[in-house]
Protein backbone atom coordinates (compact mmCIF):
# COMPACT_ATOMS: atom_id res chain seq x y z
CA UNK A 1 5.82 22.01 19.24
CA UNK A 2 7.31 21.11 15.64
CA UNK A 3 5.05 21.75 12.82
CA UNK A 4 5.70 19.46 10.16
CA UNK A 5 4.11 20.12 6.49
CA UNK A 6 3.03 16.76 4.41
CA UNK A 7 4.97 16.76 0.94
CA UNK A 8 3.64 13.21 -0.23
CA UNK A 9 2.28 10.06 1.43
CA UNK A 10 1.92 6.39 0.21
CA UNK A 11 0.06 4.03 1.71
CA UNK A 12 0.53 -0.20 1.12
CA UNK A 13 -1.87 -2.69 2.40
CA UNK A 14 -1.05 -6.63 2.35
CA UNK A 15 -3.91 -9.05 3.28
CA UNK A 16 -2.64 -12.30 3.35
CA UNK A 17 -4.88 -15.18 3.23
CA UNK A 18 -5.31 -17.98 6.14
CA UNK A 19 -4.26 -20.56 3.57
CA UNK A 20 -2.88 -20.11 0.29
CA UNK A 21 -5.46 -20.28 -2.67
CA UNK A 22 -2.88 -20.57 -5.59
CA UNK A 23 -5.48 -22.30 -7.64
CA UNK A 24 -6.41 -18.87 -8.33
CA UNK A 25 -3.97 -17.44 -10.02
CA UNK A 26 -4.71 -20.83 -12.51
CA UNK A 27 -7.65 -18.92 -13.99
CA UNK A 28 -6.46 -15.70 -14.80
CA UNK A 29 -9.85 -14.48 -16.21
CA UNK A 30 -11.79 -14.86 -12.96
CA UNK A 31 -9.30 -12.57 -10.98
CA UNK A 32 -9.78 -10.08 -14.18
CA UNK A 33 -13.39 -10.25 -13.85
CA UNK A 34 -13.14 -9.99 -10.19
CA UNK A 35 -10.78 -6.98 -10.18
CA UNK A 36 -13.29 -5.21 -13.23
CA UNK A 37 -16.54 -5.76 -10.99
CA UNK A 38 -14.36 -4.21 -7.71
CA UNK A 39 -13.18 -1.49 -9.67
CA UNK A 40 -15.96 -0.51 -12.18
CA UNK A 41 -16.64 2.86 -10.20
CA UNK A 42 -13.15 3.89 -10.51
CA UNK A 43 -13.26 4.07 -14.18
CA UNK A 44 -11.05 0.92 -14.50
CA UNK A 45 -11.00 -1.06 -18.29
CA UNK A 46 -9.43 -4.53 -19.29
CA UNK A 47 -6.73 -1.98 -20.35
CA UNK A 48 -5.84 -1.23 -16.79
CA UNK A 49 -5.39 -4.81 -16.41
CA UNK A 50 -1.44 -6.85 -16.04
CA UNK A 51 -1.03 -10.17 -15.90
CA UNK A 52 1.92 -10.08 -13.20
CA UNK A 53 4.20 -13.71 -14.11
CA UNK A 54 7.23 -15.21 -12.31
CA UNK A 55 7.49 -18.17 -9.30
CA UNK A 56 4.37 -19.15 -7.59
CA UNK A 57 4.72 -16.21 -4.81
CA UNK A 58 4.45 -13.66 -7.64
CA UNK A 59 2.03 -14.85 -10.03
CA UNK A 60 -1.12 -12.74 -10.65
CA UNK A 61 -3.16 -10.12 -11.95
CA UNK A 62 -3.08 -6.21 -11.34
CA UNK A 63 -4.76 -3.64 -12.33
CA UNK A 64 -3.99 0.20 -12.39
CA UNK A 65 -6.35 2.73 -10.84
CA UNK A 66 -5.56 5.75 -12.46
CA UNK A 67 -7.79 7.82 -11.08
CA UNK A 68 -6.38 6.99 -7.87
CA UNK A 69 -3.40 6.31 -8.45
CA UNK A 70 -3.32 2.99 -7.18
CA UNK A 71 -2.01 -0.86 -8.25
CA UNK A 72 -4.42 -3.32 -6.64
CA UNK A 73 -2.56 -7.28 -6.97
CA UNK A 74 -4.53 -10.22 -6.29
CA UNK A 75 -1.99 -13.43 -6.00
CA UNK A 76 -2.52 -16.67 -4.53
CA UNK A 77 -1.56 -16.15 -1.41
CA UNK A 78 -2.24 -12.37 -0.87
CA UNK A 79 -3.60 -9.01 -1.95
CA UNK A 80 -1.97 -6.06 -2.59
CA UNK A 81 -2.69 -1.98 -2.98
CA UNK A 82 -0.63 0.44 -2.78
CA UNK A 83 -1.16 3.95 -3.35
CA UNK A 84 1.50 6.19 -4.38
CA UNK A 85 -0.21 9.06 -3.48
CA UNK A 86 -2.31 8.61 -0.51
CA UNK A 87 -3.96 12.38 -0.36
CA UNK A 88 -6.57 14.08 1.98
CA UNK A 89 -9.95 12.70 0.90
CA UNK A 90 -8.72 9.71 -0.92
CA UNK A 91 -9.30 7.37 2.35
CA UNK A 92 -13.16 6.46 1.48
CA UNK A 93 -12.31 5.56 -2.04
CA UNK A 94 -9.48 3.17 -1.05
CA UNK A 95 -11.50 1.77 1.45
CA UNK A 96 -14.93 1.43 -0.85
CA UNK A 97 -12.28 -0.51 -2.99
CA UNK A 98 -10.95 -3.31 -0.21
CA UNK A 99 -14.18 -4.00 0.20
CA UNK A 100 -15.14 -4.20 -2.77
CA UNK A 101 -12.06 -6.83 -3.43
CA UNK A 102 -12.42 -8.51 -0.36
CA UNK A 103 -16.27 -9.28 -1.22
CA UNK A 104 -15.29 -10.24 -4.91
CA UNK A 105 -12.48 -12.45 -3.42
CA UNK A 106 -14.90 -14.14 -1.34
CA UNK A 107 -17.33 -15.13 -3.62
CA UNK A 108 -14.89 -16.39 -5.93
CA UNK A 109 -13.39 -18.56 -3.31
CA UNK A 110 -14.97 -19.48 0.25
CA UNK A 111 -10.82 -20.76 1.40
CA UNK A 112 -9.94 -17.30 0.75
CA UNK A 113 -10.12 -15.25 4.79
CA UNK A 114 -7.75 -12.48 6.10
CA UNK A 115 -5.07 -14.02 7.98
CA UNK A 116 -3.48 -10.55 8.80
CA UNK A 117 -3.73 -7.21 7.10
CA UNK A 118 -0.56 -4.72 7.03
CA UNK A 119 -0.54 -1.39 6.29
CA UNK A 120 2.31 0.96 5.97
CA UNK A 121 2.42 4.31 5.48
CA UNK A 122 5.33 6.19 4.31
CA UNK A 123 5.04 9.77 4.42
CA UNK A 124 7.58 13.06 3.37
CA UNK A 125 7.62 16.08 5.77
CA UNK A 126 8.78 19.38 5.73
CA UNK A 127 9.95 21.00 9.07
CA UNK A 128 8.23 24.37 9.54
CA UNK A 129 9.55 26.96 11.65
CA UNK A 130 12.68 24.80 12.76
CA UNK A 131 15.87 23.94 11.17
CA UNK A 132 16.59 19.87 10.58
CA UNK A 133 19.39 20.36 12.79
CA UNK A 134 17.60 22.43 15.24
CA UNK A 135 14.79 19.38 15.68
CA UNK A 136 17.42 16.68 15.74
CA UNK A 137 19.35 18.48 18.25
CA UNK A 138 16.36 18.35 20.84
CA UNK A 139 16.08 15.05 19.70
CA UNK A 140 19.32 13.13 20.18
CA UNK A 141 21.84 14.19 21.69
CA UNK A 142 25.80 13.13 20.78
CA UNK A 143 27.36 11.40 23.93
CA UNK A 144 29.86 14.32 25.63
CA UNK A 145 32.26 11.23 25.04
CA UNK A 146 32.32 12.19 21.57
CA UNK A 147 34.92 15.29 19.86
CA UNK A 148 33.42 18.52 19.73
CA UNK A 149 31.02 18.93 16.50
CA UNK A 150 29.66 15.89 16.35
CA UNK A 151 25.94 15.77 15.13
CA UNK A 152 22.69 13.65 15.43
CA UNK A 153 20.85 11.64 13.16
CA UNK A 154 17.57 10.06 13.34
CA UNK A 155 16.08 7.55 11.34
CA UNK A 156 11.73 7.06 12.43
């Protein structure tokens, strides 16, 4: 078996809404409220707070979770986090805080319901105990078709 040691994870959620509730994104200072109420028990301040401009898709506000290290974007047709470092023990907190959005979002606006949510996680690893080639090689093999030398690759 390969052992593989995490370097760094990041995790990015999308919720997009059932139907788009742009009038949002109209009054600014509701979604800042909003995100200040959701985020109060990470520390979060109207300094954390970016008013995010640009075509209708992009419009909104964000605000930074430092202690987290997380970006939380309400726009009018979605909500974003992402969390560059997604860490062991971090999971609760992230999830205390799409609740805490989702329940603010809802109360703002009853049109505003999950249509999907999307998560992606993109995650470094070392190889332990193995070298690159070594793993790939069990992997993938070249065709015998191929000249002498040739080596894998594998993109997952």
């Amino acid at each position: 078996m390969t052992e593989l040691q995490m370097e760094h994870c990041e995790l990015t959620y999308e919720g997009a809404f059932v139907k788009s509730a742009f009038s949002l994104v109209d009054s600014p200072g509701k979604l800042c409220d909003l995100l200040l109420d959701a985020l109060e028990a990470f520390g979060c301040t109207s300094a954390d707070l970016v008013l995010e401009e640009g075509e209708p898709g992009e419009r909104g506000v964000a605000c930074e979770v430092d202690e987290l290290d997380t970006r939380v974007t309400l726009h009018g047709d979605r909500v974003e986090i992402h969390c560059a470092n997604f860490v062991t023990g971090t999971a609760p907190n992230v999830a205390a805080m799409f609740d805490n959005v989702w329940s603010g979002l809802a109360g703002l606006n009853g049109r505003v319901v999950a249509k999907t949510h999307s998560f992606l996680f993109e995650a470094d690893m070392r190889i332990r105990g193995a070298s690159y080639q070594e793993l790939l090689d069990r992997l993938a093999h070249p065709p015998e078709s191929l000249p002498g030398g040739t080596e894998t690759a594998i993109v997952y």
